[in-house]
N, C-alpha and C. Protein backbone atom coordinates (compact mmCIF):
# COMPACT_ATOMS: atom_id res chain seq x y z
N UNK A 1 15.79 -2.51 -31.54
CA UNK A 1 14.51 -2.68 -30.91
C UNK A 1 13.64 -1.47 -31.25
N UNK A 2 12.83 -1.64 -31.72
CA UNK A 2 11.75 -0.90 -31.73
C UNK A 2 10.82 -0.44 -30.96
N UNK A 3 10.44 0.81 -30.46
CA UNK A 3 9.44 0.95 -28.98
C UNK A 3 8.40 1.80 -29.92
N UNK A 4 7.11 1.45 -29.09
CA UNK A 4 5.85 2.30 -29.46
C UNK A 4 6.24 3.95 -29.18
N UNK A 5 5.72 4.24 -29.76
CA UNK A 5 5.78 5.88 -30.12
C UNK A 5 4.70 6.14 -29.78
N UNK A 6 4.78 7.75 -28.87
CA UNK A 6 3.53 8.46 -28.27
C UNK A 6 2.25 8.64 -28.52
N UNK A 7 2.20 8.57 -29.89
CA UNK A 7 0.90 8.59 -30.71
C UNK A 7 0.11 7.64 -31.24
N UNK A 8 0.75 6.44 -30.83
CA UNK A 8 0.48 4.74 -30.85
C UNK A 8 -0.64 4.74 -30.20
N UNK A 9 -2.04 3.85 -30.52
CA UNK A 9 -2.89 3.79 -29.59
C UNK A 9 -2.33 3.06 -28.35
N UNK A 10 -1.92 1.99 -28.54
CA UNK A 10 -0.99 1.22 -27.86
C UNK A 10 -0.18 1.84 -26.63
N UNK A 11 0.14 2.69 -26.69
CA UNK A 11 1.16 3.82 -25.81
C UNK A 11 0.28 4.25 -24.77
N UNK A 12 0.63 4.39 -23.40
CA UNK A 12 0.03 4.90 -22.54
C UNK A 12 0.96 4.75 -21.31
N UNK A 13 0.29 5.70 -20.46
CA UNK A 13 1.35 5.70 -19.09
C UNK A 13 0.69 5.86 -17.72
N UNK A 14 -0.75 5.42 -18.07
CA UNK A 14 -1.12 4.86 -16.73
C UNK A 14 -2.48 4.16 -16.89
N UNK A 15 -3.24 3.27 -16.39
CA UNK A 15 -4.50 2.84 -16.44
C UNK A 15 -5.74 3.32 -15.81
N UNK A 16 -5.54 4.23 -14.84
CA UNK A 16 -6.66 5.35 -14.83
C UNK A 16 -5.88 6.26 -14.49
N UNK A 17 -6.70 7.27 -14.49
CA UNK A 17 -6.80 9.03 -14.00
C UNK A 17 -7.53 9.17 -12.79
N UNK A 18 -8.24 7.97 -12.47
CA UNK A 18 -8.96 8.57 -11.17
C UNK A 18 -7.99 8.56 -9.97
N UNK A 19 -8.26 8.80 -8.63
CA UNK A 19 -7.48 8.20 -7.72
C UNK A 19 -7.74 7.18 -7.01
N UNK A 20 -6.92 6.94 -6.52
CA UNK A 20 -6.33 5.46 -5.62
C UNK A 20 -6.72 5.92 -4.38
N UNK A 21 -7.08 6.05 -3.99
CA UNK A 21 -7.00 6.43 -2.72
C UNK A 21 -7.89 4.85 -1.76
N UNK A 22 -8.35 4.10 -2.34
CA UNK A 22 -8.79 3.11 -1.62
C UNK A 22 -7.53 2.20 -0.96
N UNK A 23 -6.59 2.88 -1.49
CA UNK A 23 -5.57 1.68 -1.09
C UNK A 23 -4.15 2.46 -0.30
N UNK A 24 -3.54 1.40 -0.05
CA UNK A 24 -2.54 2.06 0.66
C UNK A 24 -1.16 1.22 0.13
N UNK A 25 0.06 1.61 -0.06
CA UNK A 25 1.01 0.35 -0.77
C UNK A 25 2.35 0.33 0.63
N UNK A 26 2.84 -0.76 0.74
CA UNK A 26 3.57 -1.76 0.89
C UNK A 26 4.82 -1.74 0.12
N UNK A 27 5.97 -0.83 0.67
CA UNK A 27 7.18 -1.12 0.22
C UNK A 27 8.40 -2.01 0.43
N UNK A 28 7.96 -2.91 0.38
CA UNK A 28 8.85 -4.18 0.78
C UNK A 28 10.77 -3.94 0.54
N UNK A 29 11.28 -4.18 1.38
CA UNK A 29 12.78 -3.72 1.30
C UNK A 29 13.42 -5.36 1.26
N UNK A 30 14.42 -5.42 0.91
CA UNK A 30 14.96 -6.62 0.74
C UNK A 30 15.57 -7.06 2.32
N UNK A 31 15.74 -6.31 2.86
CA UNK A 31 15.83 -6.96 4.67
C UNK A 31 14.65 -7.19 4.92
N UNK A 32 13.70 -6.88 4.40
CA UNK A 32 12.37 -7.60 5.12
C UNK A 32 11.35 -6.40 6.09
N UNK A 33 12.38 -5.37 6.02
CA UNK A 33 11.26 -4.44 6.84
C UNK A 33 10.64 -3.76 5.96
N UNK A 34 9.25 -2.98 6.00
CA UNK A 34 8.67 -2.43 5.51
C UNK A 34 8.16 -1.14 5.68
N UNK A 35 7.65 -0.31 4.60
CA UNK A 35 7.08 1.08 4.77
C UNK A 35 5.84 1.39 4.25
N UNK A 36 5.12 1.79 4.51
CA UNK A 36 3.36 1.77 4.24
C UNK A 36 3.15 3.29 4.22
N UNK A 37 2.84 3.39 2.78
CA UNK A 37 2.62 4.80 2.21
C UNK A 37 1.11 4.87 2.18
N UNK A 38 0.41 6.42 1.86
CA UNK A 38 -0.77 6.39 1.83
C UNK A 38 -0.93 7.00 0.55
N UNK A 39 -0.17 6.96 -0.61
CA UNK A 39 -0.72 7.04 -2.09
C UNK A 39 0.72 6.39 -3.14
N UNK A 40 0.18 5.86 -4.34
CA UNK A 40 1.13 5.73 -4.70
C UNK A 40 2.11 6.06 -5.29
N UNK A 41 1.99 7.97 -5.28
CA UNK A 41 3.34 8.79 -5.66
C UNK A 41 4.52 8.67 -5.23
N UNK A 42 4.04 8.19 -3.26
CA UNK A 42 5.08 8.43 -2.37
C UNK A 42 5.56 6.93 -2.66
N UNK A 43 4.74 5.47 -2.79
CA UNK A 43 5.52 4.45 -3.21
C UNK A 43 6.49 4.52 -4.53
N UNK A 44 5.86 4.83 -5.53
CA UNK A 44 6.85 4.94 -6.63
C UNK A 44 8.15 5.85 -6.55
N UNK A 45 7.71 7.13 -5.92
CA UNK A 45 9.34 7.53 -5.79
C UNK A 45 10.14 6.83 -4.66
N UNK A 46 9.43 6.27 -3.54
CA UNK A 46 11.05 5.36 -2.72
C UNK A 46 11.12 4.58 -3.77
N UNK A 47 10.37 3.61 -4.91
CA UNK A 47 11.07 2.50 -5.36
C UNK A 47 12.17 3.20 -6.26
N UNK A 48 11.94 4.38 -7.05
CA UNK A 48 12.56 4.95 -8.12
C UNK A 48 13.97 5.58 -7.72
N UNK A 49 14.12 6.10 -6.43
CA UNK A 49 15.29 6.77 -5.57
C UNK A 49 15.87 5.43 -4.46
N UNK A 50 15.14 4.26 -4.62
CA UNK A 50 16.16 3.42 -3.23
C UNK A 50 15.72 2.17 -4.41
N UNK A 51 16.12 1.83 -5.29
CA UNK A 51 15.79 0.10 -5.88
C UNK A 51 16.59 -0.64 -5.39
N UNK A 52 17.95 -0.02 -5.47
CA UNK A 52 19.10 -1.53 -4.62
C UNK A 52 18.47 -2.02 -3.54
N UNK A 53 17.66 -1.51 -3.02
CA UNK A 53 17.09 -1.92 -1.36
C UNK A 53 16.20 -2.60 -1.10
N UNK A 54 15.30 -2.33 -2.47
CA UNK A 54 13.71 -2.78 -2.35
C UNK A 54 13.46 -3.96 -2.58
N UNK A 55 12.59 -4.92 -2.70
CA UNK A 55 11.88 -6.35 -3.05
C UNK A 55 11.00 -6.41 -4.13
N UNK A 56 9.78 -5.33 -3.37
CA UNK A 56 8.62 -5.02 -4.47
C UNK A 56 7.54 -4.13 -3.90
N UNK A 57 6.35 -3.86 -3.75
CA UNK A 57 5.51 -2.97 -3.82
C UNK A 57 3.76 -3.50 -3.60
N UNK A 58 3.46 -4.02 -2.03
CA UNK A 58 2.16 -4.37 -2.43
C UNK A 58 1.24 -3.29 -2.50
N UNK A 59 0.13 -3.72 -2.99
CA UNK A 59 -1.35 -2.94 -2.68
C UNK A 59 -2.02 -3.77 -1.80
N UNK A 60 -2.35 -2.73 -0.59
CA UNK A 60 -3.32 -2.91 0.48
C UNK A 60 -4.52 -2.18 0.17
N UNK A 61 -5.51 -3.00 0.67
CA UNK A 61 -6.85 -2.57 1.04
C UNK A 61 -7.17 -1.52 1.97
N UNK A 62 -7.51 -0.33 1.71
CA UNK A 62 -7.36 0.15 3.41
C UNK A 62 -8.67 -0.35 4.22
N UNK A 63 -8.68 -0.20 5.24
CA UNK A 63 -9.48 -0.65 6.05
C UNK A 63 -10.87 0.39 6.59
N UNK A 64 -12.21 -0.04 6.38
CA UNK A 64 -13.15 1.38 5.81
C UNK A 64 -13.00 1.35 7.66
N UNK A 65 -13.50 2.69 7.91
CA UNK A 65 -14.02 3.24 8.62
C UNK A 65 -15.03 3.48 9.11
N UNK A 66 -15.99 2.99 10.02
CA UNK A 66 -17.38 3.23 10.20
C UNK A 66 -17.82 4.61 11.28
C-alpha cells in the first residue's frame, strides 16, 4: 500500500487552524453514557486513550449566550 507523503498537496492533518470553540463534543461510550468536553483536544485524547469503550464523538452547538 502506498500512503501520501508529507509533501503531497494531498497530505494534510487538519481542516482549519482556526478554533472551534463554537462547539462543544459528545463522547459517546458504548454503555450509552456520555461526556461533554469543551474543545476538541480533550475529545480526541479520551477517544485515543479509552477506544474499547467509546461509540463515537458528536459535535454540539453550544448554546449562545445573551
Amino acid at each position: 500500500m502506498n500512503l501520501i507523503e508529507r509533501d503531497d498537496p494531498l497530505y494534510f492533518t487538519e481542516t482549519s487552524s482556526e478554533s472551534y470553540d463554537k462547539h462543544q463534543y459528545k463522547v459517546v461510550q458504548k454503555n450509552k453514557t456520555n461526556i461533554i468536553v469543551d474543545s476538541w483536544k480533550e475529545a480526541e485524547n479520551i477517544w485515543w486513550n479509552n477506544r474499547a469503550f467509546l461509540s463515537h464523538i458528536e459535535v454540539l452547538d453550544r448554546k449562545k449566550s445573551f
